[in-house]
Protein backbone atom coordinates (compact mmCIF):
# COMPACT_ATOMS: atom_id res chain seq x y z
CA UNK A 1 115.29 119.55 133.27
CA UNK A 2 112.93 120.88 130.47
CA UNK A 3 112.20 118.49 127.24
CA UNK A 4 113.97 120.50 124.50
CA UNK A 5 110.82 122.51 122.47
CA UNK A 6 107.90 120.97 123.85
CA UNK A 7 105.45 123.96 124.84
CA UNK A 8 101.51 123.31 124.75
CA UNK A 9 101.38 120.25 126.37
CA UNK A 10 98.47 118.42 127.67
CA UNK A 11 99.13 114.66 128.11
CA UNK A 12 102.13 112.74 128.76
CA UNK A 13 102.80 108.92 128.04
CA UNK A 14 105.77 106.47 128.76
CA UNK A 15 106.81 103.21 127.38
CA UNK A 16 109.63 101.01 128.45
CA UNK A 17 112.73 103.24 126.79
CA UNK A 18 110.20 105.96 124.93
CA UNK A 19 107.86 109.25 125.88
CA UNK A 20 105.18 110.48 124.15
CA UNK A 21 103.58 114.01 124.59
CA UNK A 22 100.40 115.24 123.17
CA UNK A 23 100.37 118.96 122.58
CA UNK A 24 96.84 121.29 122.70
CA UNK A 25 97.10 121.44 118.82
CA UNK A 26 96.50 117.46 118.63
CA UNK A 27 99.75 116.64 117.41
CA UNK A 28 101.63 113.83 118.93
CA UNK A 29 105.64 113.92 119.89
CA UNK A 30 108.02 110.99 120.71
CA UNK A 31 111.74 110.67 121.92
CA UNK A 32 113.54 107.90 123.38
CA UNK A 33 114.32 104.24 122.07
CA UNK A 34 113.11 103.31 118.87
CA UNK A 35 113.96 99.89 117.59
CA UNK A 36 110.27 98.48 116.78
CA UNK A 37 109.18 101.99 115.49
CA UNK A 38 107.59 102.96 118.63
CA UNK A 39 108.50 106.77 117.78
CA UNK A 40 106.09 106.58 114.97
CA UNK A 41 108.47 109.03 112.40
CA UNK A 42 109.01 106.02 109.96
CA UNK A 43 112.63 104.81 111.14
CA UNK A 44 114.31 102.38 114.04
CA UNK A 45 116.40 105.74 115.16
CA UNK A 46 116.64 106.45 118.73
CA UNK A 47 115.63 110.33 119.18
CA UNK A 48 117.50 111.98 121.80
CA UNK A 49 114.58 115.05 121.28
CA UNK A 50 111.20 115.00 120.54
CA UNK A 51 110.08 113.92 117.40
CA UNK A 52 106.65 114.91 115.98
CA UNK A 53 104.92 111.69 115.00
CA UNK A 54 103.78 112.31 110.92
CA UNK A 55 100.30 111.92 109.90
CA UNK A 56 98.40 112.27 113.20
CA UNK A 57 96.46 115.45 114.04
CA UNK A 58 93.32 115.75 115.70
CA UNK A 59 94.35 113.04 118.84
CA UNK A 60 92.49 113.52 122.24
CA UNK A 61 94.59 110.86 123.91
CA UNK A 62 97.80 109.22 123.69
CA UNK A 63 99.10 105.89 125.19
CA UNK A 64 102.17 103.87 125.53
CA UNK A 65 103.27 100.40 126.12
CA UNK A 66 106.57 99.01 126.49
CA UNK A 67 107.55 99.05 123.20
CA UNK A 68 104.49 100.26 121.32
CA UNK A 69 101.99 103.66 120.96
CA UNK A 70 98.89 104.51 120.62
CA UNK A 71 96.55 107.53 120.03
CA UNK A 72 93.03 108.39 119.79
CA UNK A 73 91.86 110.67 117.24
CA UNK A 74 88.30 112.91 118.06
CA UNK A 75 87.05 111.14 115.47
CA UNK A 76 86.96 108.00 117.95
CA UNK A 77 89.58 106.08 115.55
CA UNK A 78 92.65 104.51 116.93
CA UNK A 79 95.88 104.25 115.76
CA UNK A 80 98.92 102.12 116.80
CA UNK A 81 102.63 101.61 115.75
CA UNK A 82 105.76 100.03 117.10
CA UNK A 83 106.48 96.11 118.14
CA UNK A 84 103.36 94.23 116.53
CA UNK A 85 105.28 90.52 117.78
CA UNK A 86 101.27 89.83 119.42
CA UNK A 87 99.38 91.61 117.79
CA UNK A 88 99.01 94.55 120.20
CA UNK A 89 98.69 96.99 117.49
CA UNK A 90 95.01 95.75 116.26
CA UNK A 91 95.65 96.33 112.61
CA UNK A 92 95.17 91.95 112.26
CA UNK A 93 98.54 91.34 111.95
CA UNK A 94 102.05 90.67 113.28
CA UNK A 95 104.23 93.51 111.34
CA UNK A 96 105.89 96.05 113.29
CA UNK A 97 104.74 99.50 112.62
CA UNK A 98 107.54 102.14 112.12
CA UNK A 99 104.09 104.82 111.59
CA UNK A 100 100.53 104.95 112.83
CA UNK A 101 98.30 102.47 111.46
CA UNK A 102 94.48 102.38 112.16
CA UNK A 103 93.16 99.57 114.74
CA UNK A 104 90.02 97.70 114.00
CA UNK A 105 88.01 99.37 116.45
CA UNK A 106 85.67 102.79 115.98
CA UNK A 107 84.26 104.96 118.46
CA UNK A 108 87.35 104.45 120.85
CA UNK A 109 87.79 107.43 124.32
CA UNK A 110 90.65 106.16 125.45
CA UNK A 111 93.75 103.34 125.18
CA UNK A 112 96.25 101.97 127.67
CA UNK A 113 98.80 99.38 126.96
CA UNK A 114 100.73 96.66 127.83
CA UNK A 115 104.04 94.35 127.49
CA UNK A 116 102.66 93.21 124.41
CA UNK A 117 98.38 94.09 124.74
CA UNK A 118 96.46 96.86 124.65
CA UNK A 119 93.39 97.93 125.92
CA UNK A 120 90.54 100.75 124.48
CA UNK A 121 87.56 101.84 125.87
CA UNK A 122 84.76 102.72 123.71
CA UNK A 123 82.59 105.50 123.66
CA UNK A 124 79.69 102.90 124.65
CA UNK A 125 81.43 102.18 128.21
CA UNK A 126 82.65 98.74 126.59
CA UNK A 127 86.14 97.97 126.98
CA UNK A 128 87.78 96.62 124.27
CA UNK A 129 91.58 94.53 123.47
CA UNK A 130 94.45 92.98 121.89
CA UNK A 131 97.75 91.52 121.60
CA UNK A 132 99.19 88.89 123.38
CA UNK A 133 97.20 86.28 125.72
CA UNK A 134 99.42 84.23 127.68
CA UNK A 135 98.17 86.28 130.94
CA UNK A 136 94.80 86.02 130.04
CA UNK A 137 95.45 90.13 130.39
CA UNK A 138 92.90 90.20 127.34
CA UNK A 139 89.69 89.28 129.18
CA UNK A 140 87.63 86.93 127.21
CA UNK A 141 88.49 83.91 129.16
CA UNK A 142 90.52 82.21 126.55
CA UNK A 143 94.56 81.85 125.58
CA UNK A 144 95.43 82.88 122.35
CA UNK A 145 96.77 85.96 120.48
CA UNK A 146 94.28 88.49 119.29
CA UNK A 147 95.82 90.67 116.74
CA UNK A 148 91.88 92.85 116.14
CA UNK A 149 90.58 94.39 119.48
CA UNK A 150 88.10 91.96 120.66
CA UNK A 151 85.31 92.64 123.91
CA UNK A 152 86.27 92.13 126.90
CA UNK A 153 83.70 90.15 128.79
């Protein structure tokens, strides 16, 4: 079955309960479960349809994790919003996002996530994360939370 008015598209994401779809014009869509803001449109409502995510134009690359989002702008920025209980969204704190905020990190390619971490690679071929710890699923060799994107060793 087709996704109600999604045409364009060039990248697909899922999280937990969510989808995100990135369309050729840069703009970034969302439907599914929203109760950390992981749909990005500034609410905790579940959207049955696709949902264009405000503020964002100009991504290259979208991401998902189980209940957060992420996208990379050309510019090399990243942005993040949904569950922040780890610090997975790099903005240096705990809040849950219901819109895009900007991650502490610049010249980012591309962005996976996690449960509750996510990961960026820069455009120097370092690799780059934050969020939650308790896995050691962060990389510097140490247990804690990491709410800024710190280099993975």
């Amino acid at each position: 079955m087709a996704v109600s008015g999604l045409t364009g598209v060039v990248a697909l994401a899922g999280g937990l309960s969510h989808s995100l779809a990135l369309k050729s014009d840069g703009t970034v869509w969302a439907w599914g479960a929203n109760s950390s803001g992981q749909l990005g449109d500034g609410t905790s409502t579940g959207r049955p349809l696709p949902v264009q995510v405000p503020g964002l134009t100009g991504v290259t690359a979208i991401a998902a994790g189980s209940w957060h989002s992420l996208a990379i702008k050309g510019d090399g920025s990243a942005w993040a919003w949904g569950r922040n209980l780890y610090g997975q969204l790099g903005d240096g704190t705990f809040i849950d996002r219901l819109t895009p905020v900007r991650m502490q990190i610049t010249g980012a390619t591309a962005a996976t996530g996690g449960a509750e971490h996510s990961v960026l690679l820069s455009s120097d071929g370092t690799v780059w994360s934050t969020g939650s710890n308790t896995n050691s699923q962060i990389g510097d060799g140490i247990s804690i939370l990491h709410p800024t994107p710190g280099l993975v060793l």
